[in-house]
PDB file of N, CA and C in Angstrom:
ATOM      1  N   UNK A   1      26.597 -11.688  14.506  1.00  0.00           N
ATOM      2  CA  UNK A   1      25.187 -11.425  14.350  1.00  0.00           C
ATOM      3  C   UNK A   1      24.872 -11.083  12.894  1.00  0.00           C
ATOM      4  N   UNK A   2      23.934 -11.532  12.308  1.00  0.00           N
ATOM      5  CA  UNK A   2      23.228 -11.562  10.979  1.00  0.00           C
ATOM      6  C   UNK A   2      22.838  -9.767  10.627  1.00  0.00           C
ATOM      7  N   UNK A   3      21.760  -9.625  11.972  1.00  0.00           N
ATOM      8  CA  UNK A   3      21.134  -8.445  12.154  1.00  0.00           C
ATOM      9  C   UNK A   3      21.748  -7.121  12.982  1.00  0.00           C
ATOM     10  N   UNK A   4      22.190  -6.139  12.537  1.00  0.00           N
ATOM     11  CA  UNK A   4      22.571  -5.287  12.891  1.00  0.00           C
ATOM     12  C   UNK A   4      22.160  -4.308  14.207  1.00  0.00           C
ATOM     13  N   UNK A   5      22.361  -4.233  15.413  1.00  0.00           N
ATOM     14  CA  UNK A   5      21.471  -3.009  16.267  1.00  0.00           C
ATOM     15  C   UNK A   5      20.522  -1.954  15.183  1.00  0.00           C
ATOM     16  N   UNK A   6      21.607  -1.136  14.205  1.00  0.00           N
ATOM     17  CA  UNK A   6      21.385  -0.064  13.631  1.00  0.00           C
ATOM     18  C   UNK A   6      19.564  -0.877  12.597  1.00  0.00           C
ATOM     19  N   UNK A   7      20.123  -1.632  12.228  1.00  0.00           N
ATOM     20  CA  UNK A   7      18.771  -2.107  11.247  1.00  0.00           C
ATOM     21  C   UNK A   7      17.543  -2.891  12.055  1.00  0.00           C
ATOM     22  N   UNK A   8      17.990  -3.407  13.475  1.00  0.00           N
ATOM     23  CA  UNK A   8      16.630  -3.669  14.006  1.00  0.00           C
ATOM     24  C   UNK A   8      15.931  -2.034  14.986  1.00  0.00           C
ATOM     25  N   UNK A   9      17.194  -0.999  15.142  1.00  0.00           N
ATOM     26  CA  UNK A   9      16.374   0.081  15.396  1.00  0.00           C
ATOM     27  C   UNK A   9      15.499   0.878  14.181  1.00  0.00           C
ATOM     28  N   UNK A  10      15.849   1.024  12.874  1.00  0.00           N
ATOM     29  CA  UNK A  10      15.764   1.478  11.638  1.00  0.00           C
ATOM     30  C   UNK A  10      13.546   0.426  11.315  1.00  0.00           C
ATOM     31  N   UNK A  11      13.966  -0.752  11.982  1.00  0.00           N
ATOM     32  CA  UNK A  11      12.672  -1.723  11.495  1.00  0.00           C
ATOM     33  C   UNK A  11      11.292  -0.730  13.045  1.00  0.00           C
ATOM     34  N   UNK A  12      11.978  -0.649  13.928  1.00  0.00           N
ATOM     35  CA  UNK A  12      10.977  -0.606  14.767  1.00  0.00           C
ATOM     36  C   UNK A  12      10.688   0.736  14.561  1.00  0.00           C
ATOM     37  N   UNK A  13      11.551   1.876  14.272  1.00  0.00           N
ATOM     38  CA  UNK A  13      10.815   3.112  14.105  1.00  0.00           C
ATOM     39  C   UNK A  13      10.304   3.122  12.698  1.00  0.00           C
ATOM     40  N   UNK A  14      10.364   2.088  11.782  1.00  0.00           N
ATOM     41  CA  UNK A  14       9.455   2.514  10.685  1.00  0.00           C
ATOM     42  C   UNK A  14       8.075   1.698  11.112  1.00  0.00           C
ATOM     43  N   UNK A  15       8.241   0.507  11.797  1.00  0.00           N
ATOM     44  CA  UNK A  15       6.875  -0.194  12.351  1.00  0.00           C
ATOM     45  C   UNK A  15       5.898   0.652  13.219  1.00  0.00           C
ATOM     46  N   UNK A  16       6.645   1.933  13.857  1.00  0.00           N
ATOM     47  CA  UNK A  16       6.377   2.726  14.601  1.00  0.00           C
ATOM     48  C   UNK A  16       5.648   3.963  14.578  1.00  0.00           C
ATOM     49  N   UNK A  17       6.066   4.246  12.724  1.00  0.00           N
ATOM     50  CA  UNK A  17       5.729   5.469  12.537  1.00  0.00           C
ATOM     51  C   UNK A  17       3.788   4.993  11.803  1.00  0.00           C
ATOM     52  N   UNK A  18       3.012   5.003  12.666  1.00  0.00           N
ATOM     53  CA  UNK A  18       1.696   4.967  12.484  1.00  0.00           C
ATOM     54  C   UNK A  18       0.847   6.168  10.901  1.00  0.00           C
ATOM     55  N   UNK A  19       1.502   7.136  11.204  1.00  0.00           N
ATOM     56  CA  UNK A  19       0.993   8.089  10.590  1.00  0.00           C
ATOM     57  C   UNK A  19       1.061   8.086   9.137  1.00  0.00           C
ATOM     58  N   UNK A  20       2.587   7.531   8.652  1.00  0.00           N
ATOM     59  CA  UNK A  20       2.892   6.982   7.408  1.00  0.00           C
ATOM     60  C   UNK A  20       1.779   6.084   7.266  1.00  0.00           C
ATOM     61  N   UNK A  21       1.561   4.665   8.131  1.00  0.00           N
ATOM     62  CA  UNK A  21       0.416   3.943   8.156  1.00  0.00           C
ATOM     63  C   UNK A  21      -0.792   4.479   7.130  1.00  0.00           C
ATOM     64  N   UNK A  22      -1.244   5.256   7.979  1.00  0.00           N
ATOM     65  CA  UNK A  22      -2.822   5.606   8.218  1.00  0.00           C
ATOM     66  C   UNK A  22      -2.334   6.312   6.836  1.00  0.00           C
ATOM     67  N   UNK A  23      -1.119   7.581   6.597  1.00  0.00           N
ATOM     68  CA  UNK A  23      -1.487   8.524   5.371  1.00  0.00           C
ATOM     69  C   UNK A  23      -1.473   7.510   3.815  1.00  0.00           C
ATOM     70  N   UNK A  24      -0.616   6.421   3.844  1.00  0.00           N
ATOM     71  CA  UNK A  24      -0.378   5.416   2.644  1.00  0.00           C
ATOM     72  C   UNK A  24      -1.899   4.883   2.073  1.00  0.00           C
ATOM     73  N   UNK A  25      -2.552   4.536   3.917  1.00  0.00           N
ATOM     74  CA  UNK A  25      -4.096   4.255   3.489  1.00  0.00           C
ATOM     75  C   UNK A  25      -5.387   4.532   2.884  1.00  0.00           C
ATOM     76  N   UNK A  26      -4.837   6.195   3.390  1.00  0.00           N
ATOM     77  CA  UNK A  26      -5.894   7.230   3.020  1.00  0.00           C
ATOM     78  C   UNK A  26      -5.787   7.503   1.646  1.00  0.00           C
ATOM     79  N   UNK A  27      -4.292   7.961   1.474  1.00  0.00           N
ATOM     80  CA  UNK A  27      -4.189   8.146   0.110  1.00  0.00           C
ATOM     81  C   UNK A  27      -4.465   7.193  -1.097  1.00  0.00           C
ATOM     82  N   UNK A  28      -4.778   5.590  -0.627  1.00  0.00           N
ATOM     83  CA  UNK A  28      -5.172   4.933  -1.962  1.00  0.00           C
ATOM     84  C   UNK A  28      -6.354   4.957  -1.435  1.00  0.00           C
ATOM     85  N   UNK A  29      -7.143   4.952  -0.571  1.00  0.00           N
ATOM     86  CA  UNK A  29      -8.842   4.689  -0.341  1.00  0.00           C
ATOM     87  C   UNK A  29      -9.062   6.107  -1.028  1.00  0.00           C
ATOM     88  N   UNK A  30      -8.640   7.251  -1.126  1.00  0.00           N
ATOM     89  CA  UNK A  30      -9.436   8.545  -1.615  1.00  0.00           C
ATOM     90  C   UNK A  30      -9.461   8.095  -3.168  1.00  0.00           C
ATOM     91  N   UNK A  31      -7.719   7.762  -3.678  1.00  0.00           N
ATOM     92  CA  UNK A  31      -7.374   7.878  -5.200  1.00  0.00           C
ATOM     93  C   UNK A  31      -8.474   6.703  -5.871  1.00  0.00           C
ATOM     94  N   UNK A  32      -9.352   5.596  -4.755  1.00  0.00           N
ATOM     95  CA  UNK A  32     -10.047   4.784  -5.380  1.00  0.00           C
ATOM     96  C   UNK A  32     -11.388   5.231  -5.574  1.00  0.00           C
ATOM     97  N   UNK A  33     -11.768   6.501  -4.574  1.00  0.00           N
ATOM     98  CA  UNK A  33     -12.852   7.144  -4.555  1.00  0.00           C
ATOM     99  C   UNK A  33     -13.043   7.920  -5.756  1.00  0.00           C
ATOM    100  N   UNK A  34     -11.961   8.936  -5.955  1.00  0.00           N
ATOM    101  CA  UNK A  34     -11.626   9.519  -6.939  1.00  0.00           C
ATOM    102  C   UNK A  34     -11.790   9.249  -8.362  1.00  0.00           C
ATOM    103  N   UNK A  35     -11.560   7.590  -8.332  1.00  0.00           N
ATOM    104  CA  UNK A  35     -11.602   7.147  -9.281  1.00  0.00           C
ATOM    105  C   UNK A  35     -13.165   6.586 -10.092  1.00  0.00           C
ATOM    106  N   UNK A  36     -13.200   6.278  -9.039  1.00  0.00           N
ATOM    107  CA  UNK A  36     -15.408   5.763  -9.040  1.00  0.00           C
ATOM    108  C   UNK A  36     -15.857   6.960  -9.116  1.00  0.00           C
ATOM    109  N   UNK A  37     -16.112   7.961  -8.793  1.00  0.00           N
ATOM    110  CA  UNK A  37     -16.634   9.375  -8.728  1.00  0.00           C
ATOM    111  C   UNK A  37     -15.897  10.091 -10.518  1.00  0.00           C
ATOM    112  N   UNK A  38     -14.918   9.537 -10.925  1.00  0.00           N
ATOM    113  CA  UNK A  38     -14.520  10.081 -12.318  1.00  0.00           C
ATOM    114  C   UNK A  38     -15.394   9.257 -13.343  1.00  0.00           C
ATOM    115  N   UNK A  39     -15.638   8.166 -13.111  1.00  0.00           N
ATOM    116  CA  UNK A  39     -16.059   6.945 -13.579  1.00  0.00           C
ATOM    117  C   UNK A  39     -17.740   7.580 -13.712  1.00  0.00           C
ATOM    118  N   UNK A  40     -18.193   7.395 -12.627  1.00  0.00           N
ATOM    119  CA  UNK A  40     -19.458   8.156 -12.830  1.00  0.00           C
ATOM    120  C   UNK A  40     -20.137   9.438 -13.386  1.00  0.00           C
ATOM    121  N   UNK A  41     -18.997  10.664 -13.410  1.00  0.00           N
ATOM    122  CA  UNK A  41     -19.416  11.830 -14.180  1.00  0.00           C
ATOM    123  C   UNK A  41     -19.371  11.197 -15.632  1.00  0.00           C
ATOM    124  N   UNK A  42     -18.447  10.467 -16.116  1.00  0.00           N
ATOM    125  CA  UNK A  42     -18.278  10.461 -17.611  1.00  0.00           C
ATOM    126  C   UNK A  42     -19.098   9.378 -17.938  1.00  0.00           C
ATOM    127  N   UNK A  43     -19.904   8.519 -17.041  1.00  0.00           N
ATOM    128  CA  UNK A  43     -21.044   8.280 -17.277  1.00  0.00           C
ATOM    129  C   UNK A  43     -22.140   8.980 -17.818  1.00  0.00           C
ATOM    130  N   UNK A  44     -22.629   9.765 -16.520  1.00  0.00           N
ATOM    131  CA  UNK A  44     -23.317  10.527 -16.813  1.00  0.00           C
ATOM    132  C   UNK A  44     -22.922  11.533 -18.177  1.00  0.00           C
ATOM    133  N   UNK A  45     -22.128  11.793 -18.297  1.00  0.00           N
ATOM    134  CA  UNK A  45     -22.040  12.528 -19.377  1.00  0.00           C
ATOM    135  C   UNK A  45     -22.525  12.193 -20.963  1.00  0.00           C
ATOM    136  N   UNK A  46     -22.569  11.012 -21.135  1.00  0.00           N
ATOM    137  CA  UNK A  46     -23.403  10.520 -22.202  1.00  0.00           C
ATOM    138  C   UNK A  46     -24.704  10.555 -22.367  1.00  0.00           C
ATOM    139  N   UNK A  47     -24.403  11.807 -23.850  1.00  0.00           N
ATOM    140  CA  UNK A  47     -26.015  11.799 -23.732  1.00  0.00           C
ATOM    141  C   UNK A  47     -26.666  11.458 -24.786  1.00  0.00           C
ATOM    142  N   UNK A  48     -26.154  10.497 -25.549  1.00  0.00           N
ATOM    143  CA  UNK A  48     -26.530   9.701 -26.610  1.00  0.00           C
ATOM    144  C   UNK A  48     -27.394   8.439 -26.579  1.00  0.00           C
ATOM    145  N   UNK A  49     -28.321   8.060 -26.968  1.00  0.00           N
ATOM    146  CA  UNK A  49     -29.131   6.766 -26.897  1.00  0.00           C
ATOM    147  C   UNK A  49     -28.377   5.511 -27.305  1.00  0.00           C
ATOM    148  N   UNK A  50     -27.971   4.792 -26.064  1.00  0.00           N
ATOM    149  CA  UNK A  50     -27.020   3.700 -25.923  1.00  0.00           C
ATOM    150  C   UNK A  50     -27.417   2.520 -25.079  1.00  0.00           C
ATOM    151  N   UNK A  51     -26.526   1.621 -25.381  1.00  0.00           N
ATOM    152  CA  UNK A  51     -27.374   1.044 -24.406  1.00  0.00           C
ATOM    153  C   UNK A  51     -26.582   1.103 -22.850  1.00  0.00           C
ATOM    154  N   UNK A  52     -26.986   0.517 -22.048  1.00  0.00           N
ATOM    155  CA  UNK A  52     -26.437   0.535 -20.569  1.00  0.00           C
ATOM    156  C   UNK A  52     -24.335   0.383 -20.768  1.00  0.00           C
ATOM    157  N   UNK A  53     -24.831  -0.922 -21.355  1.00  0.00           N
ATOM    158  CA  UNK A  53     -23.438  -1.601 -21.529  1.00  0.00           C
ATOM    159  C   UNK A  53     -22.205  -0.531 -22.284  1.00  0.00           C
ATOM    160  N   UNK A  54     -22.858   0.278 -23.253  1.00  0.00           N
ATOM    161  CA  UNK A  54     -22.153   1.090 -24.001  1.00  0.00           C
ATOM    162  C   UNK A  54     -21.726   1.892 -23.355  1.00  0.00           C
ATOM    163  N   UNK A  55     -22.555   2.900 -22.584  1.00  0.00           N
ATOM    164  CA  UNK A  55     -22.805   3.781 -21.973  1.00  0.00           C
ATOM    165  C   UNK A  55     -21.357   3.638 -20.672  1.00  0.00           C
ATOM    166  N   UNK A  56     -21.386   2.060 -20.205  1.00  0.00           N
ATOM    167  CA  UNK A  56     -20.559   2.068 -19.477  1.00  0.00           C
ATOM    168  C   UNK A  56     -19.112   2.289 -20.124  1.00  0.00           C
ATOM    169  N   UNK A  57     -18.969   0.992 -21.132  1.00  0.00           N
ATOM    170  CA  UNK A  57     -18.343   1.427 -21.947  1.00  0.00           C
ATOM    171  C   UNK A  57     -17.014   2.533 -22.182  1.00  0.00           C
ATOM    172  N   UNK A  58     -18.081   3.473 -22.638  1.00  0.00           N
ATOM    173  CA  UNK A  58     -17.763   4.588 -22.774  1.00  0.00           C
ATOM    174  C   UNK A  58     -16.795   5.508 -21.752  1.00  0.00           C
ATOM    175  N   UNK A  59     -17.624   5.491 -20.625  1.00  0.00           N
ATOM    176  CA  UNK A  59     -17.654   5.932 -18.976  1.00  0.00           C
ATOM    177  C   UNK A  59     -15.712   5.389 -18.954  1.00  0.00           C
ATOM    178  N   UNK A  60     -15.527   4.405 -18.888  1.00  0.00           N
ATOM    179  CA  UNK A  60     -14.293   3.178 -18.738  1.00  0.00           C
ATOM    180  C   UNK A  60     -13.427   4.477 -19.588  1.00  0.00           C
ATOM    181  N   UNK A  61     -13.665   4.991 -20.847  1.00  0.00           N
ATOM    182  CA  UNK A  61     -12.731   5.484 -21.491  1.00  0.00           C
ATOM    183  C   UNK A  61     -12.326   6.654 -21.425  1.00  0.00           C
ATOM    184  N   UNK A  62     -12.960   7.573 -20.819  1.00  0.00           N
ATOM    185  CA  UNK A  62     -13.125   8.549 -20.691  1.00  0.00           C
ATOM    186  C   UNK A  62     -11.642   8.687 -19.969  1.00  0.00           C
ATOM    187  N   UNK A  63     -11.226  10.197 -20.871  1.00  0.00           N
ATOM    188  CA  UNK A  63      -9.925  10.587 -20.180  1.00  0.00           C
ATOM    189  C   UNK A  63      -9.648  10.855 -19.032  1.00  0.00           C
ATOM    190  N   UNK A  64     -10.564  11.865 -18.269  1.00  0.00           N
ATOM    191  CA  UNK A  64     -10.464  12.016 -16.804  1.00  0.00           C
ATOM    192  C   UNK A  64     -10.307  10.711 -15.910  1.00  0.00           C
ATOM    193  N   UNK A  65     -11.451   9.780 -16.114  1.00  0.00           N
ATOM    194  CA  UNK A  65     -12.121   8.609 -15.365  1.00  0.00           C
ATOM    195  C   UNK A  65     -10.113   7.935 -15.806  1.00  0.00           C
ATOM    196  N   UNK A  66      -9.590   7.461 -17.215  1.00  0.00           N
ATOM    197  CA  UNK A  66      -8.667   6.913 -16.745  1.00  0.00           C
ATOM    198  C   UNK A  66      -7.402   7.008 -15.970  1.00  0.00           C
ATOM    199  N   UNK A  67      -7.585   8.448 -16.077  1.00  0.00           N
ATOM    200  CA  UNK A  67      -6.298   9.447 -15.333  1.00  0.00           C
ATOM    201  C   UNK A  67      -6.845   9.170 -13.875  1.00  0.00           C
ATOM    202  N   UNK A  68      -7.988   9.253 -13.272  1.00  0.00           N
ATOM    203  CA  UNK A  68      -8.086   8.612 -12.108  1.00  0.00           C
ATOM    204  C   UNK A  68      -7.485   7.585 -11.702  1.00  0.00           C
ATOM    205  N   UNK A  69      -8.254   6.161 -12.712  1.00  0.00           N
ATOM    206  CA  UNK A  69      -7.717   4.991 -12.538  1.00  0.00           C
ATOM    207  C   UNK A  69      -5.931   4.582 -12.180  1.00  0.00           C
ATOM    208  N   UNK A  70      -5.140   5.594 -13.249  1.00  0.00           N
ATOM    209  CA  UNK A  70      -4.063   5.824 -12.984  1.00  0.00           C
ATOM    210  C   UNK A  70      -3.401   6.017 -12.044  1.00  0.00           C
ATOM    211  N   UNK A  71      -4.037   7.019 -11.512  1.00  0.00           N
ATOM    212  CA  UNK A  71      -3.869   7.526  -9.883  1.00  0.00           C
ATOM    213  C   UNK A  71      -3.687   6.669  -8.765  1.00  0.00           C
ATOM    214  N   UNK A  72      -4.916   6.105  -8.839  1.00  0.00           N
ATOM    215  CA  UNK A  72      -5.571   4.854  -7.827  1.00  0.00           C
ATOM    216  C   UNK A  72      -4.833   3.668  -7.884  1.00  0.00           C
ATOM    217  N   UNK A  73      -3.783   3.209  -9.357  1.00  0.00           N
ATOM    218  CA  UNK A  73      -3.053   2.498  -9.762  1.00  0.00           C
ATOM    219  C   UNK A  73      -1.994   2.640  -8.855  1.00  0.00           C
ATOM    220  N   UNK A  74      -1.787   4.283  -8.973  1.00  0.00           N
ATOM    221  CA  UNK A  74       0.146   4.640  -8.333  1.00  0.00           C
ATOM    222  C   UNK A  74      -0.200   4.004  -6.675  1.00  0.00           C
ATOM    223  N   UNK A  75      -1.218   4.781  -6.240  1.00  0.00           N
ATOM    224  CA  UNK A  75      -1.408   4.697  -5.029  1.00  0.00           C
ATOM    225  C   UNK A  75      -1.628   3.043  -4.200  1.00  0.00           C
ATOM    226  N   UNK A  76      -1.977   2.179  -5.070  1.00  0.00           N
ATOM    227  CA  UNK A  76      -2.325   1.041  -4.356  1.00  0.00           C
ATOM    228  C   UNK A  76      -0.924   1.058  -4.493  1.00  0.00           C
ATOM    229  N   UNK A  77       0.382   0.878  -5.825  1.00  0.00           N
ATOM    230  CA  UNK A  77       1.748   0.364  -6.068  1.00  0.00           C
ATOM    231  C   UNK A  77       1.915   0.723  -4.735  1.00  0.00           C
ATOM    232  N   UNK A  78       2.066   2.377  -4.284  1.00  0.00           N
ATOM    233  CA  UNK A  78       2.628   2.667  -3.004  1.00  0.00           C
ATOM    234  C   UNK A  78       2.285   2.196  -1.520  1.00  0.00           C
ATOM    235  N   UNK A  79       0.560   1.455  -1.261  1.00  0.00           N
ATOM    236  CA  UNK A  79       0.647   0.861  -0.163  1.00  0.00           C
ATOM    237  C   UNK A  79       1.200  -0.643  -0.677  1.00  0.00           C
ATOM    238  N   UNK A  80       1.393  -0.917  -1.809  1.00  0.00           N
ATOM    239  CA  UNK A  80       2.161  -2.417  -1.875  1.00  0.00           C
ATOM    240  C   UNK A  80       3.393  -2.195  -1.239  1.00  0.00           C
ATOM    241  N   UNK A  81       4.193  -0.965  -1.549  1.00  0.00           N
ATOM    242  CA  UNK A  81       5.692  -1.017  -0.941  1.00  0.00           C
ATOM    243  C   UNK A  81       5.535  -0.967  -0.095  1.00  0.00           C
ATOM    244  N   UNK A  82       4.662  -0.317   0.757  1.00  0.00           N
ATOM    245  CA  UNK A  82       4.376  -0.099   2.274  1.00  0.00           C
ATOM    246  C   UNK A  82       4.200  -1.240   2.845  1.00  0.00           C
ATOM    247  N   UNK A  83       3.151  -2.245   2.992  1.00  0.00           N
ATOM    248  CA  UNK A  83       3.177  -3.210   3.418  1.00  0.00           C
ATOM    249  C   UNK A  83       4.711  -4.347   2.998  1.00  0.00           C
ATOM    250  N   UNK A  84       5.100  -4.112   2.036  1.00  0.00           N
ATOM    251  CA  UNK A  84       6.455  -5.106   1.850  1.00  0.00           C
ATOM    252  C   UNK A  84       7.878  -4.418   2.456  1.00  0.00           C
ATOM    253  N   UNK A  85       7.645  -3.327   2.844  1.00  0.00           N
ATOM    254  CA  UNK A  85       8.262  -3.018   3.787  1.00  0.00           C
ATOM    255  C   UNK A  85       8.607  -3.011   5.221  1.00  0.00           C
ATOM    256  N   UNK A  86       7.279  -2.758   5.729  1.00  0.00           N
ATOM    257  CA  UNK A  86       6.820  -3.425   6.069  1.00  0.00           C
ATOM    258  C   UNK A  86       6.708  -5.083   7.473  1.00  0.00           C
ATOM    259  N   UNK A  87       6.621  -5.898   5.979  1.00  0.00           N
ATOM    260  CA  UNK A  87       7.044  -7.350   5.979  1.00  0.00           C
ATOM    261  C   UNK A  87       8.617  -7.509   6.082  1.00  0.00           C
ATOM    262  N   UNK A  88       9.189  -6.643   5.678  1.00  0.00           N
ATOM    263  CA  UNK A  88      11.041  -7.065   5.703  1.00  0.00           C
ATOM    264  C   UNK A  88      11.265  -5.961   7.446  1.00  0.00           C
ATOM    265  N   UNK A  89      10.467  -5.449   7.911  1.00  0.00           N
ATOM    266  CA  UNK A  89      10.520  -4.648   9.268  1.00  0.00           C
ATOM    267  C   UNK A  89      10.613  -6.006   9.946  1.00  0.00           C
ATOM    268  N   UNK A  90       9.418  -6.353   9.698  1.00  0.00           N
ATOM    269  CA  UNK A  90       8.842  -7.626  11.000  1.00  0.00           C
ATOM    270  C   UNK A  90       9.856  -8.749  10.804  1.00  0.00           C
ATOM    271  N   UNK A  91      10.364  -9.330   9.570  1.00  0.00           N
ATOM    272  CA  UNK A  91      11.635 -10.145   9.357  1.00  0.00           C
ATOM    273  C   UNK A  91      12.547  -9.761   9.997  1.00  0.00           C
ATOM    274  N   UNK A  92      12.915  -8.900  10.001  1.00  0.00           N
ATOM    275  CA  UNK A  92      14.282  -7.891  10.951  1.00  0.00           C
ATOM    276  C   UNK A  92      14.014  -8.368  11.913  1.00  0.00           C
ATOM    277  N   UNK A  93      13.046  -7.916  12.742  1.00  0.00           N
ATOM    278  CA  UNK A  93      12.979  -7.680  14.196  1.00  0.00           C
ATOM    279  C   UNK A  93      12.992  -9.285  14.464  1.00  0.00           C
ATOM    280  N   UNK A  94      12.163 -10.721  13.896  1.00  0.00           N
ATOM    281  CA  UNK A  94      12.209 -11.315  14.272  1.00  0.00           C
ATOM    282  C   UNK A  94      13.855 -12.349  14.040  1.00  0.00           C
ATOM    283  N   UNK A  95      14.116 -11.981  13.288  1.00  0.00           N
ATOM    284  CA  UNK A  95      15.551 -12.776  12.801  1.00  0.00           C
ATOM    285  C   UNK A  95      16.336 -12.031  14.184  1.00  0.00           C
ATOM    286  N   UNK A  96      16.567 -10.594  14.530  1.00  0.00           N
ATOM    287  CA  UNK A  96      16.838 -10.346  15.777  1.00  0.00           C
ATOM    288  C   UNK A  96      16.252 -10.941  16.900  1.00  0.00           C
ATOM    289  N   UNK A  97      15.506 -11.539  17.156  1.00  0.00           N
ATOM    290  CA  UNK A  97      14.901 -11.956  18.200  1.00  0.00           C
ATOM    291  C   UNK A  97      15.475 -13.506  18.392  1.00  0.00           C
ATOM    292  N   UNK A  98      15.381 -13.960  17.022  1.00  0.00           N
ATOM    293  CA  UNK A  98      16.242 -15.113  17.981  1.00  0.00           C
ATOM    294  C   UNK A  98      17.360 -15.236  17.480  1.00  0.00           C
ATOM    295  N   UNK A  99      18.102 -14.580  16.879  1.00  0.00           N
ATOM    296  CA  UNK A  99      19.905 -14.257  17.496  1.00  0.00           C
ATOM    297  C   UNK A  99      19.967 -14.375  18.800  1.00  0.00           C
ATOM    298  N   UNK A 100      19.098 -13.528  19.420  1.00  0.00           N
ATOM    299  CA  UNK A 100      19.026 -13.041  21.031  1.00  0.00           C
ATOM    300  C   UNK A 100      18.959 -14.387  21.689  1.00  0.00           C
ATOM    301  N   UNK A 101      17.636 -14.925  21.275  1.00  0.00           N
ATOM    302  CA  UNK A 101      16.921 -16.154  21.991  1.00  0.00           C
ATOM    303  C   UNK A 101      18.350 -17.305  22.196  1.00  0.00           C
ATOM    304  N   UNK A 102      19.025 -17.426  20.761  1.00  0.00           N
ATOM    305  CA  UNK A 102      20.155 -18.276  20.837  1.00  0.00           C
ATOM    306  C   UNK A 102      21.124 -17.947  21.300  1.00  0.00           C
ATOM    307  N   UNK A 103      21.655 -16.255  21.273  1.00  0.00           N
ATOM    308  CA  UNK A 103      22.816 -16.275  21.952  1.00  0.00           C
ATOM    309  C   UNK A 103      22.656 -16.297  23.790  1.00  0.00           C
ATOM    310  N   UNK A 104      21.377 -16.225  23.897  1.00  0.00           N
ATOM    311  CA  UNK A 104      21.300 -16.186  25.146  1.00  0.00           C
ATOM    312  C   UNK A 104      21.360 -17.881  25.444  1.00  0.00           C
ATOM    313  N   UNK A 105      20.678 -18.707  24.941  1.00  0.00           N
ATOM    314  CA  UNK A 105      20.928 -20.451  24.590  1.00  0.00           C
ATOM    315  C   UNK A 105      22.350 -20.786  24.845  1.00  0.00           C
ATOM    316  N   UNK A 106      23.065 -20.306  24.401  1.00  0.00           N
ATOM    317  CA  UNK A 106      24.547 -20.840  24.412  1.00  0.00           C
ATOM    318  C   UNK A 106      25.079 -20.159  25.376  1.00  0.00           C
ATOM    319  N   UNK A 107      24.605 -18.668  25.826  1.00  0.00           N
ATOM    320  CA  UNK A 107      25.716 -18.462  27.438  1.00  0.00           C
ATOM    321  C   UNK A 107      25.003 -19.338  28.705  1.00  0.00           C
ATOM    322  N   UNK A 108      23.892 -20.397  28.544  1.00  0.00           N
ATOM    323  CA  UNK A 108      23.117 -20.817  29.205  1.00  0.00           C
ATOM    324  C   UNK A 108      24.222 -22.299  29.095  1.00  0.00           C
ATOM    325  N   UNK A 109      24.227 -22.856  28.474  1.00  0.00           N
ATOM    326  CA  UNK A 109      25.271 -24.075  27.734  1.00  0.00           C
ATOM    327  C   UNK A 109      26.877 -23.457  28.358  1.00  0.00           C
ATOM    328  N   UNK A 110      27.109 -22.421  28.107  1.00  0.00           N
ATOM    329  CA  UNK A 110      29.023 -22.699  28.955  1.00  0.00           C
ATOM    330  C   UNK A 110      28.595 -22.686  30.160  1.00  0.00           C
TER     331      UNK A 110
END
């Protein structure tokens, strides 16, 4: 066998664990909130006669607003591993599945 018992049990309790799910999610949907809401104070914070474009500009550079962005950066990286993890869960389980499918094929054949 290709696939191990130990690594197709290892795929289904991480496919399993929902909560990781939902917390990977939350944590980049807030860090993106976080990030628009940093974006906008240091908007507002200009109080110089500019134009829109500048103004935004500006907003973009602002230290807080990019330390957000940063944030929101780590956090999407981390639901990327999540989902590509994921993706090599569901590979597992299915590369186990038809080991099964075939070895059951061939005690069908003797």
């Amino acid at each position: 066998m290709i696939v191990k018992d130990s690594q197709v049990e290892a795929a289904l309790n991480f496919k399993g664990d929902s909560d990781r799910a939902a917390q990977v999610q939350y944590d980049f949907s807030m860090r993106e909130i976080e990030a628009e809401e940093a974006e906008a104070r240091a908007y507002l914070k200009v109080n110089e006669e500019c134009t829109v474009k500048e103004r935004e500009m500006r907003a973009v550079v602002d230290i807080e607003c990019m330390q957000a962005r940063r944030e929101a950066a780590l956090a999407k990286a981390e639901l990327v591993r999540f989902k590509t993890k994921l993706s090599k869960a569901d590979a597992i389980i299915e590369t186990w599945r038809t080991e099964s499918a075939n070895a059951r094929g061939m005690e069908m054949v003797r």
